[in-house]
ModelCIF file with pLDDT and N, C-alpha, C, O atoms, coordinates in Angstrom:
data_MODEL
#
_entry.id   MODEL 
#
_entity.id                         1 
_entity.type                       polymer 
_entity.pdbx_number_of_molecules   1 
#
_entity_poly.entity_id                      1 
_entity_poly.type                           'polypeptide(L)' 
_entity_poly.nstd_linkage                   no 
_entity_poly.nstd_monomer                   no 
_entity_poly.pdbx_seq_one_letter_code       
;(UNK)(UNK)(UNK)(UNK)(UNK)(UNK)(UNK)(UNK)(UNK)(UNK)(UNK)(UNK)(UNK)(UNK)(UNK)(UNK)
(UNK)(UNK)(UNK)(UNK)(UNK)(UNK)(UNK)(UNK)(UNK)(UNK)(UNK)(UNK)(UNK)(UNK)(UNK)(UNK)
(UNK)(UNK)(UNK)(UNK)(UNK)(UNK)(UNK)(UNK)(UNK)(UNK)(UNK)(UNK)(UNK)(UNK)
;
_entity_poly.pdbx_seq_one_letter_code_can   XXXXXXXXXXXXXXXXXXXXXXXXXXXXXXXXXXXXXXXXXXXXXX 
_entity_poly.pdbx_strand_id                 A 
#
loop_
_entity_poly_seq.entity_id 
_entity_poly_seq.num 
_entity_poly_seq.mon_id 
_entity_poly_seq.hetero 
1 1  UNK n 
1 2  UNK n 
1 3  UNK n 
1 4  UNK n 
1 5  UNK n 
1 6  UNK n 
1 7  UNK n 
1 8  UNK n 
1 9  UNK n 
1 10 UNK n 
1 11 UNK n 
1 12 UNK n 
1 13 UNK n 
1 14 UNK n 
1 15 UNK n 
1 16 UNK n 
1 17 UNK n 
1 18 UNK n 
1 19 UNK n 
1 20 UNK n 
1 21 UNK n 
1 22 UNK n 
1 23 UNK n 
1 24 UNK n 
1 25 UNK n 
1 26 UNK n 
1 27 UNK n 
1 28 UNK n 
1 29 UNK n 
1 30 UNK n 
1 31 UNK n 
1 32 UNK n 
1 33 UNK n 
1 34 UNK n 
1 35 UNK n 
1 36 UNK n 
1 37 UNK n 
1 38 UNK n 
1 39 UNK n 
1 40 UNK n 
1 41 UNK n 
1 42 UNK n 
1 43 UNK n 
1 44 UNK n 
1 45 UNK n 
1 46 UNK n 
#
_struct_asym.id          A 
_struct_asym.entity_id   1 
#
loop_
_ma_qa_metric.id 
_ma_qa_metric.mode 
_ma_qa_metric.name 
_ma_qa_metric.software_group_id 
_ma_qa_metric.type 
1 global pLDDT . pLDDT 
2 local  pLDDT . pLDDT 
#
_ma_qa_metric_global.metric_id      1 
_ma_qa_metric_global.metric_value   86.83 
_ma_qa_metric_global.model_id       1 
_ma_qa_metric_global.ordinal_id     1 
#
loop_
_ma_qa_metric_local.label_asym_id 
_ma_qa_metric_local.label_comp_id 
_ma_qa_metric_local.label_seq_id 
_ma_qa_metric_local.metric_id 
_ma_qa_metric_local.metric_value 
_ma_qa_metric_local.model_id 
_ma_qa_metric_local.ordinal_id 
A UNK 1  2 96.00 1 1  
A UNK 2  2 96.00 1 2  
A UNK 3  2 96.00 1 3  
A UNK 4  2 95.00 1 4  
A UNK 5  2 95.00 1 5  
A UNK 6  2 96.00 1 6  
A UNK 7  2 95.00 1 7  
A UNK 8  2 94.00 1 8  
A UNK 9  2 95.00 1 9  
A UNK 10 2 95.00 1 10 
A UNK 11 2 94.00 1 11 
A UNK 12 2 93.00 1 12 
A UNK 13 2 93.00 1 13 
A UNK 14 2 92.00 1 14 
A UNK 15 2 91.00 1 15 
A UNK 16 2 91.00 1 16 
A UNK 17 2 89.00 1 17 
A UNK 18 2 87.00 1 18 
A UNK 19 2 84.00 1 19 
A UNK 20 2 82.00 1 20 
A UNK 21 2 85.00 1 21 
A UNK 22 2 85.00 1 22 
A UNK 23 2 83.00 1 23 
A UNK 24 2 83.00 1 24 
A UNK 25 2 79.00 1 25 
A UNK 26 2 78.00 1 26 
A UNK 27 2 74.00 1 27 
A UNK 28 2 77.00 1 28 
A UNK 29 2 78.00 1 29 
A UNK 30 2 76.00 1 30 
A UNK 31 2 74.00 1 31 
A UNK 32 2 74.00 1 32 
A UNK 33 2 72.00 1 33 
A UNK 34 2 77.00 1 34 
A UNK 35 2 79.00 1 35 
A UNK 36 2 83.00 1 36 
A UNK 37 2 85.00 1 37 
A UNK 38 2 86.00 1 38 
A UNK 39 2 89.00 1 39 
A UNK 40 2 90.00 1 40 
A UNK 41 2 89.00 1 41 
A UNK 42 2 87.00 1 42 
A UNK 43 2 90.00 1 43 
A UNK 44 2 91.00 1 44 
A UNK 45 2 91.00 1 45 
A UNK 46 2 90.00 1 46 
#
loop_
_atom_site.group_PDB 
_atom_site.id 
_atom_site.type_symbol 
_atom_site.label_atom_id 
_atom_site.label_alt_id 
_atom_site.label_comp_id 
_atom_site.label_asym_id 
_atom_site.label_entity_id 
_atom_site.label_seq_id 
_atom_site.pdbx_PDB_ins_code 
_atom_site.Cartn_x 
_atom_site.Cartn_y 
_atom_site.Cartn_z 
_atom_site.occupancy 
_atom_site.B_iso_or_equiv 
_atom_site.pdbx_formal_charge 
_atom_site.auth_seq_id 
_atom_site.auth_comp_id 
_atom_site.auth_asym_id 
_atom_site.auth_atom_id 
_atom_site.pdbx_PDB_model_num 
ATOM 1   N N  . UNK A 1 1  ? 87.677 46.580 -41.418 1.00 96.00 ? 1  UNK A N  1 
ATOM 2   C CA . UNK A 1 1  ? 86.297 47.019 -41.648 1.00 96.00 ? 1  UNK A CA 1 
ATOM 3   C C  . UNK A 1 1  ? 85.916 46.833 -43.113 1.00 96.00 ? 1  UNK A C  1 
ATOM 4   O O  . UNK A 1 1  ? 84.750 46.654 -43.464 1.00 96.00 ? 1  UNK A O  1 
ATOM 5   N N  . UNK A 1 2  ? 86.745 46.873 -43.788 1.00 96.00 ? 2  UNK A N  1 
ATOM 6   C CA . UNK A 1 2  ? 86.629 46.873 -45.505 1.00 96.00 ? 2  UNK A CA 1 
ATOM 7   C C  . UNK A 1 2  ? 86.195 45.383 -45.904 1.00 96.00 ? 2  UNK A C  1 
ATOM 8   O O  . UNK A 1 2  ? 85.468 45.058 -46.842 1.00 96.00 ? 2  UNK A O  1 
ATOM 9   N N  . UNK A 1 3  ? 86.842 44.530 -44.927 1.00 96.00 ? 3  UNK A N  1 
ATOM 10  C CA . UNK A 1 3  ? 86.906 43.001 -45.314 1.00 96.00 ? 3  UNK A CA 1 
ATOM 11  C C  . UNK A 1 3  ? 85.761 42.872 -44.898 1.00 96.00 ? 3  UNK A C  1 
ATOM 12  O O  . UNK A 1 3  ? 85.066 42.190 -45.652 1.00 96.00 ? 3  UNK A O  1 
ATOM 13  N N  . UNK A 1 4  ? 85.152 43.320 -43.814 1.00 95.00 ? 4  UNK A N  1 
ATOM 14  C CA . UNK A 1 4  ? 83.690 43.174 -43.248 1.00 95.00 ? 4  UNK A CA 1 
ATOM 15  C C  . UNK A 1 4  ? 82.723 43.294 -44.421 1.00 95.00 ? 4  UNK A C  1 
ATOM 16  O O  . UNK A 1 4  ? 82.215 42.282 -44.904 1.00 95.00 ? 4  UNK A O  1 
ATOM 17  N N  . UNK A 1 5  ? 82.491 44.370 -44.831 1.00 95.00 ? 5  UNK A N  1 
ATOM 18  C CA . UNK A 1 5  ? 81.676 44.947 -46.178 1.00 95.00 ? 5  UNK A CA 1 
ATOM 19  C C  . UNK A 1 5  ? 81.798 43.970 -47.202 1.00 95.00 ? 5  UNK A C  1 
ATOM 20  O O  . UNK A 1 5  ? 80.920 43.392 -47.842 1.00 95.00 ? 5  UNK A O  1 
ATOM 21  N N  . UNK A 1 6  ? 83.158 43.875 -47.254 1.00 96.00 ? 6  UNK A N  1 
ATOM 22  C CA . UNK A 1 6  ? 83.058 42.862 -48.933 1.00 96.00 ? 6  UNK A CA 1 
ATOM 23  C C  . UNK A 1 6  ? 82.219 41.411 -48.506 1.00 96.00 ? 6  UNK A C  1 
ATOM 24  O O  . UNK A 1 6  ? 81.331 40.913 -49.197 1.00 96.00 ? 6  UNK A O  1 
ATOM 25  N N  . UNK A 1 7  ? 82.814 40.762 -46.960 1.00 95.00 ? 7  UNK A N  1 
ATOM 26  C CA . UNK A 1 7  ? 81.683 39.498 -46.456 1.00 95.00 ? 7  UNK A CA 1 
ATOM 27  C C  . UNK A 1 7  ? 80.334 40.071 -46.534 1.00 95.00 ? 7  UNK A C  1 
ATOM 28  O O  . UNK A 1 7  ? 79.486 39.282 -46.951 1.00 95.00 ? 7  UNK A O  1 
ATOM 29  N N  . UNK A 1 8  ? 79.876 41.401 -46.198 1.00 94.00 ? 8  UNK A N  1 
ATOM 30  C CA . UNK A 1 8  ? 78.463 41.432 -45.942 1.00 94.00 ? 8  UNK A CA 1 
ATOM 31  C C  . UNK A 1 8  ? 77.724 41.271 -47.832 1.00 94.00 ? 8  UNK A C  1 
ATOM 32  O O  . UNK A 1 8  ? 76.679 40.842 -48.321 1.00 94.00 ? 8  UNK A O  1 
ATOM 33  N N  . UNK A 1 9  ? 78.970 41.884 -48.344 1.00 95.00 ? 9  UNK A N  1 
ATOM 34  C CA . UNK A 1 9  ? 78.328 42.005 -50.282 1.00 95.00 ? 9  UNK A CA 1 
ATOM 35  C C  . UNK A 1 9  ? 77.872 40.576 -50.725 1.00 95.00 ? 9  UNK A C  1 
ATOM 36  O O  . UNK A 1 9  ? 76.821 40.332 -51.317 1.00 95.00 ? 9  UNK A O  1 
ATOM 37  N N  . UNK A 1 10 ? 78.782 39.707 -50.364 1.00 95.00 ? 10 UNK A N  1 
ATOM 38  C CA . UNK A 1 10 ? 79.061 38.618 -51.031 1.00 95.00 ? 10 UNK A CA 1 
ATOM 39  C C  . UNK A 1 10 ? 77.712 38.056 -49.947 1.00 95.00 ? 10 UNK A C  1 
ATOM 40  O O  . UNK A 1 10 ? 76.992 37.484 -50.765 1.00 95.00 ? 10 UNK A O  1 
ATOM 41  N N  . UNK A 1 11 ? 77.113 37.940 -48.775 1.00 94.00 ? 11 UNK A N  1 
ATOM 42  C CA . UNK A 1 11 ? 75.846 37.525 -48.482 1.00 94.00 ? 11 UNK A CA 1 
ATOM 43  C C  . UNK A 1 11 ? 74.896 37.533 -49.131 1.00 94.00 ? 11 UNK A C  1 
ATOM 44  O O  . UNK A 1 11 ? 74.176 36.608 -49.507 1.00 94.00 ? 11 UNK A O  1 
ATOM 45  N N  . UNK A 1 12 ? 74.818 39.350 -49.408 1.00 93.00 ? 12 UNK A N  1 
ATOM 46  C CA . UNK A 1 12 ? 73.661 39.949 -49.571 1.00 93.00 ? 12 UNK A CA 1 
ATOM 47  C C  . UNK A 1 12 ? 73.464 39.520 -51.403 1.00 93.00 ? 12 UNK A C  1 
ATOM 48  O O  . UNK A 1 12 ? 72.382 39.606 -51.984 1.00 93.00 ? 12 UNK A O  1 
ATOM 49  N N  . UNK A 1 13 ? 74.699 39.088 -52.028 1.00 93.00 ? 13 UNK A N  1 
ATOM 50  C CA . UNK A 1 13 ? 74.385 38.693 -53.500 1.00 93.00 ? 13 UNK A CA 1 
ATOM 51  C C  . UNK A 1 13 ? 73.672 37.056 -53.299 1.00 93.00 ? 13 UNK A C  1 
ATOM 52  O O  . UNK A 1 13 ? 72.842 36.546 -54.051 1.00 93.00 ? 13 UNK A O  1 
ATOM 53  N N  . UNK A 1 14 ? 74.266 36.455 -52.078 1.00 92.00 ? 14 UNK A N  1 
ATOM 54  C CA . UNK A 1 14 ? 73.565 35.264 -52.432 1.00 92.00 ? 14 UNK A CA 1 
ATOM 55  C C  . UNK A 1 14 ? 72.428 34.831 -51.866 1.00 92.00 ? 14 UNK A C  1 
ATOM 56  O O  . UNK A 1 14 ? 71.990 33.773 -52.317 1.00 92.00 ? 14 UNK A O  1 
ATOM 57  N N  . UNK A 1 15 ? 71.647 35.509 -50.745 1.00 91.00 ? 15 UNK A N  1 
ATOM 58  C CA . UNK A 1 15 ? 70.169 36.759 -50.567 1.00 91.00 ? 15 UNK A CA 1 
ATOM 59  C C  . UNK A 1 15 ? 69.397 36.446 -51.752 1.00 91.00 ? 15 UNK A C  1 
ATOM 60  O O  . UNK A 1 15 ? 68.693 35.491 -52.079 1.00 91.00 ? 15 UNK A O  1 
ATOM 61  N N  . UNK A 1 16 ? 69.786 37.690 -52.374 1.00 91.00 ? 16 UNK A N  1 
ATOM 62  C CA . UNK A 1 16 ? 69.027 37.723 -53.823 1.00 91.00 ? 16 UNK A CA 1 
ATOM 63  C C  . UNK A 1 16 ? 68.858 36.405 -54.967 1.00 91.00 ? 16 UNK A C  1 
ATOM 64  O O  . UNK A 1 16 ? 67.974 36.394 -55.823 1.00 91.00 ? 16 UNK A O  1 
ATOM 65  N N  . UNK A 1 17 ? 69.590 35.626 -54.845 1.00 89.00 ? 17 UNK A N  1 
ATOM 66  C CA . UNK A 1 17 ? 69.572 34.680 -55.441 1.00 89.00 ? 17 UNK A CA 1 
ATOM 67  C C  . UNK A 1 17 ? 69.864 33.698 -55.166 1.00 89.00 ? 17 UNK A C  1 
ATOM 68  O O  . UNK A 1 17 ? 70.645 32.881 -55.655 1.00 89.00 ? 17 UNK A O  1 
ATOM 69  N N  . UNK A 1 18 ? 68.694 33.714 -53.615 1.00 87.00 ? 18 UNK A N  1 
ATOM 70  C CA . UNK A 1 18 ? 68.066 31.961 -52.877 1.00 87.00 ? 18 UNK A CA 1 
ATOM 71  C C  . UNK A 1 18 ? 66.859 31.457 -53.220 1.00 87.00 ? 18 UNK A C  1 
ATOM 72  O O  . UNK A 1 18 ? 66.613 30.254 -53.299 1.00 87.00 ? 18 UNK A O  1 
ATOM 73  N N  . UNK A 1 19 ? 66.071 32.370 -53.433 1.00 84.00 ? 19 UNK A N  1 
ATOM 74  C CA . UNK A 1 19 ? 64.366 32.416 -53.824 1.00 84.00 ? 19 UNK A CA 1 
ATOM 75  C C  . UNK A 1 19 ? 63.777 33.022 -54.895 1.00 84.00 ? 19 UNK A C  1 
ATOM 76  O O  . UNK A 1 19 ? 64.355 33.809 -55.645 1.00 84.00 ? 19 UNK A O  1 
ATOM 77  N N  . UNK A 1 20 ? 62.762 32.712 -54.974 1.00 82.00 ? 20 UNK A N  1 
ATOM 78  C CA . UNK A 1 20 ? 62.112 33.331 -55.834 1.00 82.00 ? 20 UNK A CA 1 
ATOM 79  C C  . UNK A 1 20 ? 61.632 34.920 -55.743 1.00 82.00 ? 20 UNK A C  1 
ATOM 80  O O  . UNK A 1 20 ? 61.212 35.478 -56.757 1.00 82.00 ? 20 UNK A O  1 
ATOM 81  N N  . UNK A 1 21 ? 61.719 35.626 -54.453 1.00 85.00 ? 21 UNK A N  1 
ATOM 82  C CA . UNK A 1 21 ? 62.276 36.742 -54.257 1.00 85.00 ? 21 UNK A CA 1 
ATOM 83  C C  . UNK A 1 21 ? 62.815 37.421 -55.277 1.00 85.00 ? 21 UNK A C  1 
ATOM 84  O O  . UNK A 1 21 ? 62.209 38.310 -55.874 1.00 85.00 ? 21 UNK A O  1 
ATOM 85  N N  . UNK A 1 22 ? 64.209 36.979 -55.594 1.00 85.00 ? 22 UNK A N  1 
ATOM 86  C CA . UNK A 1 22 ? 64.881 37.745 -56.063 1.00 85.00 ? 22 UNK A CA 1 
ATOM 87  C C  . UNK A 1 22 ? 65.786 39.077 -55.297 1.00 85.00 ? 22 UNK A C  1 
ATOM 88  O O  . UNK A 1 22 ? 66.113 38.936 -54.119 1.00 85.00 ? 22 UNK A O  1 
ATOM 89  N N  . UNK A 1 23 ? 66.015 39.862 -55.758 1.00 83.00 ? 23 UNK A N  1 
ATOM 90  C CA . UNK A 1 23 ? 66.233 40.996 -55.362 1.00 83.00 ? 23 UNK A CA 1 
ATOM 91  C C  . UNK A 1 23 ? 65.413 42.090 -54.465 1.00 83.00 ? 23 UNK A C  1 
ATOM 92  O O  . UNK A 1 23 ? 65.804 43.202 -54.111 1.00 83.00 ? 23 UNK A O  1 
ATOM 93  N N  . UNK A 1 24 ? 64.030 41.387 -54.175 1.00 83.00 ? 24 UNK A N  1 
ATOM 94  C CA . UNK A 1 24 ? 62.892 42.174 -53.236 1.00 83.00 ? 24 UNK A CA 1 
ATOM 95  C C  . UNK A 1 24 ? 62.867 41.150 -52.376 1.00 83.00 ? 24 UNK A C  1 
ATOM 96  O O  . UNK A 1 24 ? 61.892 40.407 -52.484 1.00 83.00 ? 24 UNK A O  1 
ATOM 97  N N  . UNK A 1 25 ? 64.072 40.762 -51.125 1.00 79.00 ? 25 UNK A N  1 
ATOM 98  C CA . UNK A 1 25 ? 63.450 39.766 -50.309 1.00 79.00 ? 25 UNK A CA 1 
ATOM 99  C C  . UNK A 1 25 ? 63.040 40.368 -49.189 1.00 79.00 ? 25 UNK A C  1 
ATOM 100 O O  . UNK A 1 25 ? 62.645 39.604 -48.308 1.00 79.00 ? 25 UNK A O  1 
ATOM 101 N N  . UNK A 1 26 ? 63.012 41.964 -48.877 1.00 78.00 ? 26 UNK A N  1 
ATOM 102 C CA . UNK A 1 26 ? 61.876 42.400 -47.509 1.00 78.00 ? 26 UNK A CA 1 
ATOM 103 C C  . UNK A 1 26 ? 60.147 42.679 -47.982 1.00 78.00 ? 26 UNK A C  1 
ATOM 104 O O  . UNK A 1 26 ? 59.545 43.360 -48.813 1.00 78.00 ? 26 UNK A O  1 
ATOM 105 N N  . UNK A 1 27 ? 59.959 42.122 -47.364 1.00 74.00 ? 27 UNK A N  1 
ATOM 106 C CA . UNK A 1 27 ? 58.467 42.543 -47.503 1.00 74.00 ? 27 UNK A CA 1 
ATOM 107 C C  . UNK A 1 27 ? 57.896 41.224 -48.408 1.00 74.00 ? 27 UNK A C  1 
ATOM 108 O O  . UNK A 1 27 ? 56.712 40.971 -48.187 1.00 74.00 ? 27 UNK A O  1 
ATOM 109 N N  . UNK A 1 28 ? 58.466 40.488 -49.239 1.00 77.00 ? 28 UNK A N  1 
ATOM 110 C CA . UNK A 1 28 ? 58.530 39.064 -49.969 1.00 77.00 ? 28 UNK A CA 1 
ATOM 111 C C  . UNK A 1 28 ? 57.609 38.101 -49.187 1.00 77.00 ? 28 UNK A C  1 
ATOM 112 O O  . UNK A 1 28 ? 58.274 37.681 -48.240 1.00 77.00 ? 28 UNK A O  1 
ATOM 113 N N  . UNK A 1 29 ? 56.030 37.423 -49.167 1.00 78.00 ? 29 UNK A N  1 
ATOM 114 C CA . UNK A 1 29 ? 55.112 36.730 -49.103 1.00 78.00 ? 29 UNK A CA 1 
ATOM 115 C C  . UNK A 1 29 ? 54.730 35.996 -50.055 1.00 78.00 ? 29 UNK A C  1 
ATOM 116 O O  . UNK A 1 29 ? 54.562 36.380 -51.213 1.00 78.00 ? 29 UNK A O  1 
ATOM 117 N N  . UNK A 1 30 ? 54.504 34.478 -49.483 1.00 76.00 ? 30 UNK A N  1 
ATOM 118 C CA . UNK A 1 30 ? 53.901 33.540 -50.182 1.00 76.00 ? 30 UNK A CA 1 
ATOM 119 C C  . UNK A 1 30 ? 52.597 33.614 -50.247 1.00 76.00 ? 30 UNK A C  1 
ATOM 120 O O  . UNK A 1 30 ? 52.135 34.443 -49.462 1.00 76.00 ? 30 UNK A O  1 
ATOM 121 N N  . UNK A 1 31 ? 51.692 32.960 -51.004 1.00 74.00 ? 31 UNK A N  1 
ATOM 122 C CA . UNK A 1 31 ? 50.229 32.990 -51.322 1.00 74.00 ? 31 UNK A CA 1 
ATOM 123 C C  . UNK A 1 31 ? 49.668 33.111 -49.728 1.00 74.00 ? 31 UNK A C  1 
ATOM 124 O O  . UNK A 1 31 ? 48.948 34.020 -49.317 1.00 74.00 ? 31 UNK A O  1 
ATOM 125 N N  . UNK A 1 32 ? 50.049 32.255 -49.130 1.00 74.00 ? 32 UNK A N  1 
ATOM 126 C CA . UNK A 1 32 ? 49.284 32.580 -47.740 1.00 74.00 ? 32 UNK A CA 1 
ATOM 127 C C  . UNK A 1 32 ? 49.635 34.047 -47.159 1.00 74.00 ? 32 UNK A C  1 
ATOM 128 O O  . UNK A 1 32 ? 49.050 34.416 -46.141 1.00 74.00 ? 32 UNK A O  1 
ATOM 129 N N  . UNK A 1 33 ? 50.443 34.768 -47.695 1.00 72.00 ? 33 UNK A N  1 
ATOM 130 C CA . UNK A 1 33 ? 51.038 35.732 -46.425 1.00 72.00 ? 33 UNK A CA 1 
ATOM 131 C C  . UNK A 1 33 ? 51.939 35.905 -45.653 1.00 72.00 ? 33 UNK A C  1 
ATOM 132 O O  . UNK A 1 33 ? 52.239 36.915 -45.017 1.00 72.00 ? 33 UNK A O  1 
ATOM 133 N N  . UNK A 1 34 ? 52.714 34.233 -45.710 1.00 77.00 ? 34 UNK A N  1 
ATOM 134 C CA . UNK A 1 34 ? 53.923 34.265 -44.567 1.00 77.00 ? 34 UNK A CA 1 
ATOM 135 C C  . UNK A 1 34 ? 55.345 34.959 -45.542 1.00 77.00 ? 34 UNK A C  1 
ATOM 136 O O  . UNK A 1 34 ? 55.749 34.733 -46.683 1.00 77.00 ? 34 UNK A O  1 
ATOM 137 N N  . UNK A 1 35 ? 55.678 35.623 -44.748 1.00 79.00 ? 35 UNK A N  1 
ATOM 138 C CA . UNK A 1 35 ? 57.043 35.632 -45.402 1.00 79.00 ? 35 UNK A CA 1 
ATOM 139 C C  . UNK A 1 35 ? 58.230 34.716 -45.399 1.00 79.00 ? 35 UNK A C  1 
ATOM 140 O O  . UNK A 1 35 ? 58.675 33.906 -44.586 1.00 79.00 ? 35 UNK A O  1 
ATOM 141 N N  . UNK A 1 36 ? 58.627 35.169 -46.720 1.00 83.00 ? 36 UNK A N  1 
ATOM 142 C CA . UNK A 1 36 ? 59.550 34.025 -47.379 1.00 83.00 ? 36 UNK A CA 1 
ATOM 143 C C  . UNK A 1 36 ? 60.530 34.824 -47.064 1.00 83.00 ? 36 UNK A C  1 
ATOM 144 O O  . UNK A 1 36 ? 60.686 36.042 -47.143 1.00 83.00 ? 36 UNK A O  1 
ATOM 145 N N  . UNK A 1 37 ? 61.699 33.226 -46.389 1.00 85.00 ? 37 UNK A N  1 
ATOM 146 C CA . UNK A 1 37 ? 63.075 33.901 -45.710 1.00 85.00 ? 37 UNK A CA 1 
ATOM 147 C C  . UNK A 1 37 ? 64.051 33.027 -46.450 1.00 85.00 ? 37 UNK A C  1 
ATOM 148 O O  . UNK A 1 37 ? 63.975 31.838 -46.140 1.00 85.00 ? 37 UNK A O  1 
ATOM 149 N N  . UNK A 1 38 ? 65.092 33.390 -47.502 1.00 86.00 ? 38 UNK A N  1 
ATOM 150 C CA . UNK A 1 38 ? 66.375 32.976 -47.992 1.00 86.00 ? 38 UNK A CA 1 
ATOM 151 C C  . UNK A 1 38 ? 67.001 31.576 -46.904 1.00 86.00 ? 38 UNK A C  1 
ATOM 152 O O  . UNK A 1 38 ? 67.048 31.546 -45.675 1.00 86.00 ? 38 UNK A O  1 
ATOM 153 N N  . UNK A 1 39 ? 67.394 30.587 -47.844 1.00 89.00 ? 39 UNK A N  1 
ATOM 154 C CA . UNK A 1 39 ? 67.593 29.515 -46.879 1.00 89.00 ? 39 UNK A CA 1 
ATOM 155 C C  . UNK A 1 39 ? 68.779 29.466 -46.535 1.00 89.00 ? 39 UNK A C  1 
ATOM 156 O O  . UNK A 1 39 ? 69.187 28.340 -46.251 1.00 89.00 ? 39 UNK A O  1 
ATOM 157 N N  . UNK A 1 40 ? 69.597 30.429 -46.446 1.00 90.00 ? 40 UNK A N  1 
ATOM 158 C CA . UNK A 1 40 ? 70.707 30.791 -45.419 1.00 90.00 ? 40 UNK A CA 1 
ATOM 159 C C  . UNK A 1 40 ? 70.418 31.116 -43.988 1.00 90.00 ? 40 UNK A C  1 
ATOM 160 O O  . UNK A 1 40 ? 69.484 31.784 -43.542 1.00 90.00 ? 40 UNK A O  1 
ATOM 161 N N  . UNK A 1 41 ? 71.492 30.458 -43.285 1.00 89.00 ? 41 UNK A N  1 
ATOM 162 C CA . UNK A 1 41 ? 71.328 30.405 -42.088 1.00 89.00 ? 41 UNK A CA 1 
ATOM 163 C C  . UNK A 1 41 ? 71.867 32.190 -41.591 1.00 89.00 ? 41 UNK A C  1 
ATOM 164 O O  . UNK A 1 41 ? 72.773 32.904 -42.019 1.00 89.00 ? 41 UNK A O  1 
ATOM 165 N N  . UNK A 1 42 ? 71.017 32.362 -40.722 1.00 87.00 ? 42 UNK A N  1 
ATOM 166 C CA . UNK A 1 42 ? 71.176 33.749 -40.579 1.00 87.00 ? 42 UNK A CA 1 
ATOM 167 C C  . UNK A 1 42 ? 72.696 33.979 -39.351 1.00 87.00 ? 42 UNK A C  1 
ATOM 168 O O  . UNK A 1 42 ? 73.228 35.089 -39.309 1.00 87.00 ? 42 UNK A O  1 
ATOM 169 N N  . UNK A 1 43 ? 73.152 32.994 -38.586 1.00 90.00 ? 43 UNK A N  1 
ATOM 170 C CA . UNK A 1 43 ? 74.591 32.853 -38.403 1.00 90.00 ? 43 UNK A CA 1 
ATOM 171 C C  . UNK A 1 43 ? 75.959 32.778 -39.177 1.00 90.00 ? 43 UNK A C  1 
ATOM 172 O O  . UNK A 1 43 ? 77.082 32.634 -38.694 1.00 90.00 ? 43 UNK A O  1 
ATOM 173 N N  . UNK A 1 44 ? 75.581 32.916 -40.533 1.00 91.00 ? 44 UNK A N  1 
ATOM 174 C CA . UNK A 1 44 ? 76.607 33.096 -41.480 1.00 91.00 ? 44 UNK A CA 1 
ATOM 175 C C  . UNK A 1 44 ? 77.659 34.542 -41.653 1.00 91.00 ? 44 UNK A C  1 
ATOM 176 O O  . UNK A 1 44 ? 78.683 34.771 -42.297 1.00 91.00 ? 44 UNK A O  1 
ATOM 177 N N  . UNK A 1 45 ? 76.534 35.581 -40.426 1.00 91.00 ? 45 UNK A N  1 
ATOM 178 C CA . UNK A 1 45 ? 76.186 36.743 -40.361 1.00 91.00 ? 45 UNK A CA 1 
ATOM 179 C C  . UNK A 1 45 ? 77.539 37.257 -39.823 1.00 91.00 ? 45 UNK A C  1 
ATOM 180 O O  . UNK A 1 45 ? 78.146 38.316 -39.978 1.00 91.00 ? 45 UNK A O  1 
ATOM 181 N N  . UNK A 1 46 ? 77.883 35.726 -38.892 1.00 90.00 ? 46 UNK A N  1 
ATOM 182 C CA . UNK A 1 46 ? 79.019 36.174 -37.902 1.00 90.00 ? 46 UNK A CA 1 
ATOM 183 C C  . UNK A 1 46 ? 80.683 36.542 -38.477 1.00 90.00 ? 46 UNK A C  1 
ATOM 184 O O  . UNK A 1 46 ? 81.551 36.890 -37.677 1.00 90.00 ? 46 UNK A O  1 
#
């Protein structure tokens, strides 16, 4: 379970530093409105 956490840390650092986001990537919209999603594949998850 510990090894789980440290994979989920090491995501969630490279999350923050895919976009221009940053560190606020919920709620994160482009000029139009759409939200902007980190270009990690969200199966990395597994």
């Amino acid at each position: 379970a510990s090894l789980a956490m440290v994979s989920a840390t090491v995501i969630q650092y490279y999350i923050y530093n895919s976009t221009v986001c940053g560190k606020f990537m919920n709620g994160c919209e482009d000029a139009e409105g759409n939200k902007i999603r980190s270009p990690l594949n969200v199966w990395i998850q597994s």
